[in-house]
N, C-alpha and C. Protein backbone atom coordinates (compact mmCIF):
# COMPACT_ATOMS: atom_id res chain seq x y z
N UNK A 1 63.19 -46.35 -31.30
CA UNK A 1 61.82 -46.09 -30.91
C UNK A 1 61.64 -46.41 -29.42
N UNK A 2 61.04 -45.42 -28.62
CA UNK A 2 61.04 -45.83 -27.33
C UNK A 2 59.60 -46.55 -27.05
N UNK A 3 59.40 -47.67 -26.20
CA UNK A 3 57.94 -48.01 -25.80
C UNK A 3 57.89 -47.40 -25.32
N UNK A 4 56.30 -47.58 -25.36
CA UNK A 4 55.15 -46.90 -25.22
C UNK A 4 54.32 -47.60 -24.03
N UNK A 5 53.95 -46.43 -22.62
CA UNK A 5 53.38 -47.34 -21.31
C UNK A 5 51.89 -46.83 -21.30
N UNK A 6 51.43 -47.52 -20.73
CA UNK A 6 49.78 -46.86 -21.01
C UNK A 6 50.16 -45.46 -19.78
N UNK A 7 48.78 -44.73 -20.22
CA UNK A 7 49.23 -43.57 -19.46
C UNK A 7 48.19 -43.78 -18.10
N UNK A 8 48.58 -43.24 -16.81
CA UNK A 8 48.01 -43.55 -15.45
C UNK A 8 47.49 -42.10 -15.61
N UNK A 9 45.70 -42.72 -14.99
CA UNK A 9 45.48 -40.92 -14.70
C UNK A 9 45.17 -41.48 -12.91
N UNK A 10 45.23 -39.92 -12.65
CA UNK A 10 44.89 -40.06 -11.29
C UNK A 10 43.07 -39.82 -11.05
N UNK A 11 43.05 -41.20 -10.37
CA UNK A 11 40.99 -40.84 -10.16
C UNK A 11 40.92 -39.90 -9.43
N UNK A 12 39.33 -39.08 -10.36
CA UNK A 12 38.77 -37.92 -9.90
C UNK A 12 38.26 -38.33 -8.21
N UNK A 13 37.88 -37.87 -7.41
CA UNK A 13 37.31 -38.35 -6.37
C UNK A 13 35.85 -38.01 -6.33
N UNK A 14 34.89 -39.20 -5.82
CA UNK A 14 33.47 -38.85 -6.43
C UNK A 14 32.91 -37.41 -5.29
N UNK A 15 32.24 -36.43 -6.07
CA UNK A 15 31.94 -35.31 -5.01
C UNK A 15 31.41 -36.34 -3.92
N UNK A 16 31.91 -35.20 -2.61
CA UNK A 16 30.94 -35.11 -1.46
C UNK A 16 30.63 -34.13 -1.45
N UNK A 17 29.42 -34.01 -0.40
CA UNK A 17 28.78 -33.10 -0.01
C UNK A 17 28.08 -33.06 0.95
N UNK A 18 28.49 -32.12 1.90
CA UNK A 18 28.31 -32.50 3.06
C UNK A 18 27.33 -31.32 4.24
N UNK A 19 26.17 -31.49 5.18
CA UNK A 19 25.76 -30.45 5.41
C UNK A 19 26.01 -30.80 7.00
N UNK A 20 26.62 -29.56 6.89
CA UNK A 20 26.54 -29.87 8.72
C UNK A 20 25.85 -28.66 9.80
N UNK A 21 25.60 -29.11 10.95
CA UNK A 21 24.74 -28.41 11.58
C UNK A 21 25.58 -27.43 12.86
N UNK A 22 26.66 -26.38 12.66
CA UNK A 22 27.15 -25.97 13.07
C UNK A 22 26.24 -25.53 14.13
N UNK A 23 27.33 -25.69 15.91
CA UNK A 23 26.74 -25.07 17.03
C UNK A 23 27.47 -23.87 17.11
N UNK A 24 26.80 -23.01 18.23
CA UNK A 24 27.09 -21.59 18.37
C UNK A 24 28.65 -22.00 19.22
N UNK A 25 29.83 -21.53 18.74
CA UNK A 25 31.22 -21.47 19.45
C UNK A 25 32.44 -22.25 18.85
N UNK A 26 31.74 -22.55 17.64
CA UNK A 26 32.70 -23.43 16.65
C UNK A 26 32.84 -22.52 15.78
N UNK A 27 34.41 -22.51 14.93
CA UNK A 27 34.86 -22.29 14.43
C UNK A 27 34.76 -22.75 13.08
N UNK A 28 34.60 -22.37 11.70
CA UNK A 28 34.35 -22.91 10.21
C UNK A 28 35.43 -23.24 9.49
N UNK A 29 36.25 -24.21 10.69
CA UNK A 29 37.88 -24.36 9.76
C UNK A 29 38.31 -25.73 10.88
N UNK A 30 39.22 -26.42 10.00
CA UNK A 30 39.79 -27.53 10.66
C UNK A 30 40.74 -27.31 11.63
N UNK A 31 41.60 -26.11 11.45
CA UNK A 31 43.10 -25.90 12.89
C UNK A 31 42.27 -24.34 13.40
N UNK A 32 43.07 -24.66 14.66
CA UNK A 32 42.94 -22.80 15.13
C UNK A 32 44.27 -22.82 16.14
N UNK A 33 45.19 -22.05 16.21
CA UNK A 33 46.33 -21.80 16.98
C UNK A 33 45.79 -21.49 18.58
N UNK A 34 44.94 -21.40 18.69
CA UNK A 34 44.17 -20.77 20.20
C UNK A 34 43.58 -22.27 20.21
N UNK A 35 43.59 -23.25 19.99
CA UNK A 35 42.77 -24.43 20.46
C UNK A 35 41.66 -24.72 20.49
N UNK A 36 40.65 -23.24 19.98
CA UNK A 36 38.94 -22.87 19.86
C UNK A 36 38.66 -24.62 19.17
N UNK A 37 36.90 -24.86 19.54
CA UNK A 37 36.67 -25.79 18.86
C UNK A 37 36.39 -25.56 17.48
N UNK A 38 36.54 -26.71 16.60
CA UNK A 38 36.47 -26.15 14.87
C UNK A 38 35.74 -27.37 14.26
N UNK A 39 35.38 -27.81 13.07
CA UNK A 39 35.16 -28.63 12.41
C UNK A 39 35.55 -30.10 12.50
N UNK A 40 37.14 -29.56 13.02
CA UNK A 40 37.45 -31.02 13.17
C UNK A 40 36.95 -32.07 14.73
N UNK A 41 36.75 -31.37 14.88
CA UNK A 41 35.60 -31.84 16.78
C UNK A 41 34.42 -32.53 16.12
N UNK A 42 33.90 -32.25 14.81
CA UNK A 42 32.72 -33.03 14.39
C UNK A 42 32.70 -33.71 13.55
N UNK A 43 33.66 -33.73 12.66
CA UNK A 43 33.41 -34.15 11.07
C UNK A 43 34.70 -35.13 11.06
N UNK A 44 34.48 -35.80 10.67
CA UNK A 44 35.81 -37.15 10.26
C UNK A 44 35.94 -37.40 8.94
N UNK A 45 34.96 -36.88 7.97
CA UNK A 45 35.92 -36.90 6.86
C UNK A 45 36.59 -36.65 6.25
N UNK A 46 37.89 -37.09 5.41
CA UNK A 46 38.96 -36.27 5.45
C UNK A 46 38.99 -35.56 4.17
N UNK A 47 39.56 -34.16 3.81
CA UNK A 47 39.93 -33.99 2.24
C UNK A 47 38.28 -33.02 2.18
N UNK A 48 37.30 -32.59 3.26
CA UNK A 48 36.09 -31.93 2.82
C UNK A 48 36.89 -30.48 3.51
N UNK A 49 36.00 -29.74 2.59
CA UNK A 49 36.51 -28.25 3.29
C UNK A 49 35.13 -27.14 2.84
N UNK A 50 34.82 -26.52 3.98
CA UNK A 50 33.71 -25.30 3.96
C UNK A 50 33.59 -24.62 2.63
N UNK A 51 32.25 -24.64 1.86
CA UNK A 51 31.86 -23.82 1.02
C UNK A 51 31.12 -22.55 1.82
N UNK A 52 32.38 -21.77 1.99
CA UNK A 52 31.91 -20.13 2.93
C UNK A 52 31.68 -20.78 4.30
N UNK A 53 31.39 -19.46 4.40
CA UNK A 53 31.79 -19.05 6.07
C UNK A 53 30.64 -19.45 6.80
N UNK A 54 30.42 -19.38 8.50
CA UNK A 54 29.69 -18.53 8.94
C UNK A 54 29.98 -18.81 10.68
N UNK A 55 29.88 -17.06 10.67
CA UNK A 55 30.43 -17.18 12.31
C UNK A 55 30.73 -17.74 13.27
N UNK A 56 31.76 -17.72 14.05
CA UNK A 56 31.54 -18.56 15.48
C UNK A 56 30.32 -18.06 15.82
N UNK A 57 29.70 -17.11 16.54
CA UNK A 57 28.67 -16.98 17.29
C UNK A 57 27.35 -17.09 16.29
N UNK A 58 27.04 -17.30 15.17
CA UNK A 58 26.11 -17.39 14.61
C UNK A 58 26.04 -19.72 14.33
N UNK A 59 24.53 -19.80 14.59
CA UNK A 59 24.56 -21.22 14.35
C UNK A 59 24.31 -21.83 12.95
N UNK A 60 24.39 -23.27 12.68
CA UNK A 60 23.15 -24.11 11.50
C UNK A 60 24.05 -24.31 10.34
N UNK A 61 23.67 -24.39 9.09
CA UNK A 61 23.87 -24.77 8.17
C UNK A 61 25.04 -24.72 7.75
N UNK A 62 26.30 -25.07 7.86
CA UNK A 62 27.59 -24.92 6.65
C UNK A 62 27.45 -26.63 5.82
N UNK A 63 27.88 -26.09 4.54
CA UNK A 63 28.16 -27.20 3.56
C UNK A 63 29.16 -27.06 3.15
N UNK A 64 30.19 -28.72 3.14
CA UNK A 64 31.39 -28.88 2.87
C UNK A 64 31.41 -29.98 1.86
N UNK A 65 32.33 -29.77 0.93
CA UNK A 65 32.74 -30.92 0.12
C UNK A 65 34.01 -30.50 -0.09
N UNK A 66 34.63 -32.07 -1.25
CA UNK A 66 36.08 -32.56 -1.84
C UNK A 66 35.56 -31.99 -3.23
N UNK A 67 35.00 -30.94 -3.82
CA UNK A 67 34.69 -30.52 -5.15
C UNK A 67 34.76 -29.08 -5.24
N UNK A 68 36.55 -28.51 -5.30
CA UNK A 68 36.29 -27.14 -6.20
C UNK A 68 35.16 -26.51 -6.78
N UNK A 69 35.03 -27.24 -7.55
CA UNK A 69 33.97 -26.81 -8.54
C UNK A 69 32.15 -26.50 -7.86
N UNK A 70 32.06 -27.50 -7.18
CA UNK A 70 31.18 -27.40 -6.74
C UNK A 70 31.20 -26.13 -5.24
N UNK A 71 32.53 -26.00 -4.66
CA UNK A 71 32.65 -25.01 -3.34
C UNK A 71 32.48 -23.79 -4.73
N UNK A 72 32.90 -23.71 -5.35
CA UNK A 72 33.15 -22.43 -6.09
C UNK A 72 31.67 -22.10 -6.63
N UNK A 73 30.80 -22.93 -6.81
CA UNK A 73 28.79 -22.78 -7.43
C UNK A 73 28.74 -22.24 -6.04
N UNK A 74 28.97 -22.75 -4.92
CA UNK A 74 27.94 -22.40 -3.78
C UNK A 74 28.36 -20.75 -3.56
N UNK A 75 29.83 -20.79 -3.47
CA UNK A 75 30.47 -19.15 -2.44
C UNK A 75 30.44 -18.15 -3.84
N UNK A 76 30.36 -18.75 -4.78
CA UNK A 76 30.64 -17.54 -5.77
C UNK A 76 29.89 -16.48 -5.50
N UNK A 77 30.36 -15.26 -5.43
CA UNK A 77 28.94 -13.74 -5.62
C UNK A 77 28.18 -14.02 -7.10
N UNK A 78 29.19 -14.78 -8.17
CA UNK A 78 29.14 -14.66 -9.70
C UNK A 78 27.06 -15.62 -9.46
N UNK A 79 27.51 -16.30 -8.43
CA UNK A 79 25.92 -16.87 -8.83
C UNK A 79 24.99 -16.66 -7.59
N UNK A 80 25.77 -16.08 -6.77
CA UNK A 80 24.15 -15.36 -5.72
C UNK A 80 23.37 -16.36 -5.11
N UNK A 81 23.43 -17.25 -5.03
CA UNK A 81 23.27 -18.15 -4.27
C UNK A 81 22.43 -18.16 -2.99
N UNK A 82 21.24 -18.04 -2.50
CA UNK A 82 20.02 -17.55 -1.79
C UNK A 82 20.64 -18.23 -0.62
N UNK A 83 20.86 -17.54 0.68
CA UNK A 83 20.93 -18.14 2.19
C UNK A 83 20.00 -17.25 3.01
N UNK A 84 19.38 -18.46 3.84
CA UNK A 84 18.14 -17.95 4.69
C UNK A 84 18.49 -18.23 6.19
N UNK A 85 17.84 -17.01 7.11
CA UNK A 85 18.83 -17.38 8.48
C UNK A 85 17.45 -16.70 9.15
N UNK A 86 17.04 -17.67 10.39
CA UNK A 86 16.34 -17.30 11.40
C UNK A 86 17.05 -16.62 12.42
N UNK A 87 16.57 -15.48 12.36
CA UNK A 87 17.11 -14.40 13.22
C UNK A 87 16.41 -13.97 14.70
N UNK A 88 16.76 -13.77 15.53
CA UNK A 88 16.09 -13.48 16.87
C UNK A 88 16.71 -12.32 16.87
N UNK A 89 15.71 -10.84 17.19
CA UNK A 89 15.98 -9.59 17.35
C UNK A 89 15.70 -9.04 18.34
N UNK A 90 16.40 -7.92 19.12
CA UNK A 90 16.14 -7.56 20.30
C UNK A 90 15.10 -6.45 19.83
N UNK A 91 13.83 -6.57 20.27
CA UNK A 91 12.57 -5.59 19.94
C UNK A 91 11.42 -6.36 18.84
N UNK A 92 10.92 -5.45 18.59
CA UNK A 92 9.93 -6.37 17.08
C UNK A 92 9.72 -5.42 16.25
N UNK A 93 10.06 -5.55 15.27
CA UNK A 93 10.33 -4.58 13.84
C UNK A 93 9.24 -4.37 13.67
N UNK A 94 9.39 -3.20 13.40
CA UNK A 94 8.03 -2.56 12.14
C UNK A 94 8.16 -2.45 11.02
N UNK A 95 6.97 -2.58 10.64
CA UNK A 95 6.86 -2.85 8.64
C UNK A 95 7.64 -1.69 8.16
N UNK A 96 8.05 -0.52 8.63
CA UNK A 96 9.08 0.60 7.85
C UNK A 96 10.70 -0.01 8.04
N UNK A 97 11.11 -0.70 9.16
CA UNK A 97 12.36 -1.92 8.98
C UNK A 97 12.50 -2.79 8.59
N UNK A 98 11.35 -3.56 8.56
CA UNK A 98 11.22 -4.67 7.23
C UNK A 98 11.40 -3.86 5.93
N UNK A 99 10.71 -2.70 5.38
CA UNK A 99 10.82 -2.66 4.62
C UNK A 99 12.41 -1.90 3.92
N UNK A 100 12.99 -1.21 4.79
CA UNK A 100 14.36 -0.90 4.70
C UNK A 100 15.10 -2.12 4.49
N UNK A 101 15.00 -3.24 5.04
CA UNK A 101 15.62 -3.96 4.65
C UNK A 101 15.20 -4.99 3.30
N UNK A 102 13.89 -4.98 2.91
CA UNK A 102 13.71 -5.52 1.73
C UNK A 102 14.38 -4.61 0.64
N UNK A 103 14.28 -3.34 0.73
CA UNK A 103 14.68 -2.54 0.04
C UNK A 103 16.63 -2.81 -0.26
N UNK A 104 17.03 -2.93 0.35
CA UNK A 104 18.65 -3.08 0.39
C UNK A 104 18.79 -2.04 1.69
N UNK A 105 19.85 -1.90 2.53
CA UNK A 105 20.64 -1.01 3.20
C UNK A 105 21.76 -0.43 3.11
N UNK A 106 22.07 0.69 3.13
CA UNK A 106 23.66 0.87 3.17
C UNK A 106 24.47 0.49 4.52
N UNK A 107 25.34 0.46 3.95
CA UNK A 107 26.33 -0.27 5.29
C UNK A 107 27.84 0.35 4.82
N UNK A 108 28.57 0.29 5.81
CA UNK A 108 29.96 0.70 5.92
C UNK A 108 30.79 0.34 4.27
N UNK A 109 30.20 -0.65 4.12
CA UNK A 109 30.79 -1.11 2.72
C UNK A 109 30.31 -1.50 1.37
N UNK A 110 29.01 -0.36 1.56
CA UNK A 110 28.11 -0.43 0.25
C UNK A 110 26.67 -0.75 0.73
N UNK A 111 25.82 -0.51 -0.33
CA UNK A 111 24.59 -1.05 0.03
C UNK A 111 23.96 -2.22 -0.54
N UNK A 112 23.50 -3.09 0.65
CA UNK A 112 22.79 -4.42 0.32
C UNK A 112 22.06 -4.82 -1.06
N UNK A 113 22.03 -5.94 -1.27
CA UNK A 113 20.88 -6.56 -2.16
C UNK A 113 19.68 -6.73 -1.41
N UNK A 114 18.40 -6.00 -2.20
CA UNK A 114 17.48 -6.17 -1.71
C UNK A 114 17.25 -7.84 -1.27
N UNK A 115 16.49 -8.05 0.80
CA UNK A 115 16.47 -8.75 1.11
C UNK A 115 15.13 -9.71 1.15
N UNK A 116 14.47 -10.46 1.42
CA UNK A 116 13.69 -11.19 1.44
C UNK A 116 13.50 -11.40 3.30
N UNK A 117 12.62 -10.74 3.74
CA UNK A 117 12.42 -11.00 5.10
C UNK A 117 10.61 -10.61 5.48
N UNK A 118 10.31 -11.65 6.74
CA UNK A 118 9.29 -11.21 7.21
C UNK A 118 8.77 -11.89 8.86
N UNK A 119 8.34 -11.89 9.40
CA UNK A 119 7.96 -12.35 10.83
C UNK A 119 7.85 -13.40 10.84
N UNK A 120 8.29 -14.10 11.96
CA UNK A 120 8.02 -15.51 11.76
C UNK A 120 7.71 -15.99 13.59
N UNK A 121 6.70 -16.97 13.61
CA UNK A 121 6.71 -17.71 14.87
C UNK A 121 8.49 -17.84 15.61
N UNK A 122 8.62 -17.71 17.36
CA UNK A 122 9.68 -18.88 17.73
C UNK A 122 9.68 -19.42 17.05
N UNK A 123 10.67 -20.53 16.26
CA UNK A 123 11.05 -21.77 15.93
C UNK A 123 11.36 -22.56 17.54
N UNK A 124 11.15 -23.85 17.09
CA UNK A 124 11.05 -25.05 18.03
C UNK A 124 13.13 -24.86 17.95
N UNK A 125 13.82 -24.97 18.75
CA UNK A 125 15.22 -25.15 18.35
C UNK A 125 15.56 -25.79 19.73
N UNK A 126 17.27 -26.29 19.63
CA UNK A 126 17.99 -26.61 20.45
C UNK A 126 18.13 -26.08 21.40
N UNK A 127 18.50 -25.69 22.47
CA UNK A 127 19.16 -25.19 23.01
C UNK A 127 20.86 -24.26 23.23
N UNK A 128 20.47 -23.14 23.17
CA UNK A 128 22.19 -22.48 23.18
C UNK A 128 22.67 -22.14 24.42
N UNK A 129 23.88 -22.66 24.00
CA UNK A 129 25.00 -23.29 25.09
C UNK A 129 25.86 -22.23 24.85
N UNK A 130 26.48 -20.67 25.77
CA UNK A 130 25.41 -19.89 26.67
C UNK A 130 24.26 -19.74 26.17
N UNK A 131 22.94 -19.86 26.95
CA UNK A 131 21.72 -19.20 26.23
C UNK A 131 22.23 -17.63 26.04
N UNK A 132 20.83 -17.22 25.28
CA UNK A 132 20.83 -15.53 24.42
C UNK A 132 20.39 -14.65 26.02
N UNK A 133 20.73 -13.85 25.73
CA UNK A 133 20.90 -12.68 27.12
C UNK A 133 19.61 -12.38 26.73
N UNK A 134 18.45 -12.36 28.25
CA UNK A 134 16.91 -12.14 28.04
C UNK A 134 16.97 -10.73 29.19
N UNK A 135 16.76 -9.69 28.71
CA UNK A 135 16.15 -8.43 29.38
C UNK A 135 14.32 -8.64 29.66
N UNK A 136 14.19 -8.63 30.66
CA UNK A 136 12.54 -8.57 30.81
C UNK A 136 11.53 -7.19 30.37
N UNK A 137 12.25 -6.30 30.07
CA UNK A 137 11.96 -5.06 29.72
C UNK A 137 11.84 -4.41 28.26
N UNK A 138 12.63 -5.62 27.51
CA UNK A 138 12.74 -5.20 25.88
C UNK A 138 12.38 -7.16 25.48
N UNK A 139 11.39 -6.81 24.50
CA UNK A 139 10.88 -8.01 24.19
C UNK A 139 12.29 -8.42 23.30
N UNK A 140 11.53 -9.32 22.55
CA UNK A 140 12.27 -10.10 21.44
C UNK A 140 11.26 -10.73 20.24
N UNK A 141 11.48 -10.63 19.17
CA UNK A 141 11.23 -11.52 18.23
C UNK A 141 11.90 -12.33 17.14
N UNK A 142 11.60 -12.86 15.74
CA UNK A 142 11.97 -13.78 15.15
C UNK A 142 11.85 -13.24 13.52
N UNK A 143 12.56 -13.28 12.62
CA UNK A 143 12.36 -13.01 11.30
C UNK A 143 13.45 -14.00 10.36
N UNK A 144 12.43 -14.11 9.43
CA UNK A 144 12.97 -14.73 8.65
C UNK A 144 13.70 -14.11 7.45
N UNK A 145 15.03 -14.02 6.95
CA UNK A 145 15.66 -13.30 6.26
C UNK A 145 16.72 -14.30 5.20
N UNK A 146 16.54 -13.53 4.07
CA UNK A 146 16.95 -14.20 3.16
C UNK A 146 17.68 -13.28 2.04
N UNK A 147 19.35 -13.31 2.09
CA UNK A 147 20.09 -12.42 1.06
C UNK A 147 20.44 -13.81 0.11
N UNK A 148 21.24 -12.71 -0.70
CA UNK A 148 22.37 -13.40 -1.82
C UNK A 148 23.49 -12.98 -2.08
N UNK A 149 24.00 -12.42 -0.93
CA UNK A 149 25.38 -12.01 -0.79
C UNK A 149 25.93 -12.15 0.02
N UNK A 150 27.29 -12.47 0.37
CA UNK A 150 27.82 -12.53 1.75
C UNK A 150 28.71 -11.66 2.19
N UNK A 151 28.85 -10.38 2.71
CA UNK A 151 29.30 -9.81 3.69
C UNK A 151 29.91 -9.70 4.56
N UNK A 152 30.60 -9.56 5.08
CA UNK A 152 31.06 -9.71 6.72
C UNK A 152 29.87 -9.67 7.67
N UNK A 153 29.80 -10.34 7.82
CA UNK A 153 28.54 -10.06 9.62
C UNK A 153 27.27 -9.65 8.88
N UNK A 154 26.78 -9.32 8.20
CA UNK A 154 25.81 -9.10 7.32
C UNK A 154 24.41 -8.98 7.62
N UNK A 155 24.34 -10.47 7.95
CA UNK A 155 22.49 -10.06 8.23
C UNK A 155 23.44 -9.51 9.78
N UNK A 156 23.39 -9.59 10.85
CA UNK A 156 23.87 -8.61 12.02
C UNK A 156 24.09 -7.63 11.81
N UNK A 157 24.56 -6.95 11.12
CA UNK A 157 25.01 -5.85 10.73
C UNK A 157 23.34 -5.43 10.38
N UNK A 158 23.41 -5.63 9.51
CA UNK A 158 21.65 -5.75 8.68
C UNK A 158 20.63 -4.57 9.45
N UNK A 159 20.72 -5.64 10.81
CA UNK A 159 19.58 -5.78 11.34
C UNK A 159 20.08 -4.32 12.75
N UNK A 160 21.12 -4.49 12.80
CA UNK A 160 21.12 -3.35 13.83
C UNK A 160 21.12 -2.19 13.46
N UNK A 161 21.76 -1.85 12.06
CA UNK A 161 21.16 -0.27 11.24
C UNK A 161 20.13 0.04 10.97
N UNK A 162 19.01 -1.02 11.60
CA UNK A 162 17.30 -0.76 11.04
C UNK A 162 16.98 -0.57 12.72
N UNK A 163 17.57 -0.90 13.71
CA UNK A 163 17.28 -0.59 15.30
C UNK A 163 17.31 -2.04 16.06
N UNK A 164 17.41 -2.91 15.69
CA UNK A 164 16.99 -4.43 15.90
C UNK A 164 18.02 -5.38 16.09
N UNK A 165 19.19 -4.91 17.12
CA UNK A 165 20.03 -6.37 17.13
C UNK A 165 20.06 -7.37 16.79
N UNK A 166 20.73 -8.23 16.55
CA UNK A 166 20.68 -9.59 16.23
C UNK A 166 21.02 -9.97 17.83
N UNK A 167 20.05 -11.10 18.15
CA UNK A 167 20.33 -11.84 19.45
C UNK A 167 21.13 -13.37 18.97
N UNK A 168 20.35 -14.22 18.71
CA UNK A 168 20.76 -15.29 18.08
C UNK A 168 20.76 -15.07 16.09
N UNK A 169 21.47 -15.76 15.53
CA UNK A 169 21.71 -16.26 14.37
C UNK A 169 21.41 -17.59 13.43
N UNK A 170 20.83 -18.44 13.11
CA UNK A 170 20.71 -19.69 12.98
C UNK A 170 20.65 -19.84 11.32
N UNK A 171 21.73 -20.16 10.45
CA UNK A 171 21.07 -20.57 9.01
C UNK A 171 20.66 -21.40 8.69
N UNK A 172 19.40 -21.29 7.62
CA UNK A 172 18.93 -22.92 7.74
C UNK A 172 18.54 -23.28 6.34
N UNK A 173 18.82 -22.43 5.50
CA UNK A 173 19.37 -23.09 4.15
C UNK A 173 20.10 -22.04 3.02
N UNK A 174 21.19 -22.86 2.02
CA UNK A 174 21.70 -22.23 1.03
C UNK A 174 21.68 -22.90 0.07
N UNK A 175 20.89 -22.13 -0.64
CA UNK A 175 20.56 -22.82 -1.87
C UNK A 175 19.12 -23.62 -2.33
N UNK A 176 19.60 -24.98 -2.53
CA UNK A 176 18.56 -25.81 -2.59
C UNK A 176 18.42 -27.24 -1.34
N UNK A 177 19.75 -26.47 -0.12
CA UNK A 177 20.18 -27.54 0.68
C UNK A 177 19.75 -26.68 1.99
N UNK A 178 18.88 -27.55 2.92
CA UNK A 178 17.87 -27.06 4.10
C UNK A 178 18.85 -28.02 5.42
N UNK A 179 18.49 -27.31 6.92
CA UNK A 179 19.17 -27.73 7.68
C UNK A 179 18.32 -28.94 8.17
N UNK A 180 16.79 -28.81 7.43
CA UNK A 180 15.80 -29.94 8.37
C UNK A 180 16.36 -31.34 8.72
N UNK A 181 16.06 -31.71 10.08
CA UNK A 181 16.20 -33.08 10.19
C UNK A 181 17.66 -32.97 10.84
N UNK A 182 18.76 -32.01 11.10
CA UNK A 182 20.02 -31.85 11.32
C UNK A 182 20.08 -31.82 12.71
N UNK A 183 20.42 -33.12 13.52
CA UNK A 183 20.56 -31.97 14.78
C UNK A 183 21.95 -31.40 14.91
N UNK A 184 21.97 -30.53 15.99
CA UNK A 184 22.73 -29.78 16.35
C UNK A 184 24.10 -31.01 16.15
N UNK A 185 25.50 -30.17 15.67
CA UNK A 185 26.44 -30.86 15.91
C UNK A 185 26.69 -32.27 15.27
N UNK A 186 25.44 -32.32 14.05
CA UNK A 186 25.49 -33.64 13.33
C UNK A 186 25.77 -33.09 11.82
N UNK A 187 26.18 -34.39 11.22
CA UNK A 187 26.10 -33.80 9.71
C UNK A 187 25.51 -35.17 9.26
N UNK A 188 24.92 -34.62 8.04
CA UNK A 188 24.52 -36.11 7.13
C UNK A 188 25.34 -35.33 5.34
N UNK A 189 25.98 -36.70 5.08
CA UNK A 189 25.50 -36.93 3.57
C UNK A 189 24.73 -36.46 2.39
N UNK A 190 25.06 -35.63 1.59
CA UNK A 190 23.65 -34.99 0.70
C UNK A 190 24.07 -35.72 -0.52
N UNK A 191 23.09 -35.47 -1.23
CA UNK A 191 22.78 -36.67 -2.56
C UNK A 191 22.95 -34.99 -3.69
């Protein structure tokens, strides 16, 4: 009869979760072979990794944790997952481009889920480090936009098949997790 050893499990690690306040020129990954700045310029904890993407040139919200399970609730398409992004557009939309885009759009690679968008004040924000290229001749405004899918370039894309560049990018929440209170280049802790 051979003894018998108790059996060792290996501890789960308790989720993190983590929101950080990505600046415009960072990268959504810990290495880059070109030396670009990335995640690891801000974040020191070790073993967290990006639930989804979002651009170097677009700013705000990425959330990272040490929980599969939980990266896999946030990025899944399977659960659609609501992200909202203050957008600065070159011009000021009219209610027939708002409404193309509430409606869904087609795009190179199918057509959108109907979006959730509408005008919004400036927001009070940071400063971008280059600032956004200002023409004195073509205004600018602000909308607030809200899909459940992620795309390549997406809301950008979005917004320039309705006539309306995207100037700046800023997300500022996914899900049930908001960027408030974040400054630029900080992360806090989520419960």
């Amino acid at each position: 009869m051979r003894p018998s050893f108790p059996q060792r499990h290996k501890k789960t690690p308790k989720p993190i979760l983590i929101a950080f306040n990505k600046p415009y020129d960072v990268l959504t990954q810990f290495t880059d072979a070109d030396n670009r700045r990335t995640l690891k310029d801000f974040i020191s904890i070790r073993d967290v990794y990006p639930a989804g993407r979002l651009d170097r040139d677009s700013e705000g919200l990425v959330l990272l944790t040490n929980s599969g399970k939980l990266q896999h609730q946030i990025t899944s398409p399977k659960h659609k997952m609501a992200k909202t992004y203050w957008v600065q557009v070159e011009g000021i939309p009219d209610d027939q481009a708002l409404d193309v885009l509430r409606n869904g759009i087609e795009l190179k690679d199918g057509k959108t889920l109907p979006a959730k968008v509408k005008r919004i004040s400036p927001p009070t924000l940071w400063p971008r480090n280059p600032p956004v290229r200002e023409r004195k001749t073509v205004p600018d405004s602000w909308l607030e936009l809200t899909i459940k899918e992620g795309k390549n370039r997406q809301v950008r894309r979005m917004t320039a098949a309705v006539g309306y560049p995207t100037l700046r990018l800023i997300r500022i929440q996914i899900g049930p997790w908001r960027l408030e209170g974040i400054q630029q280049g900080e992360w806090v802790t989520l419960t």
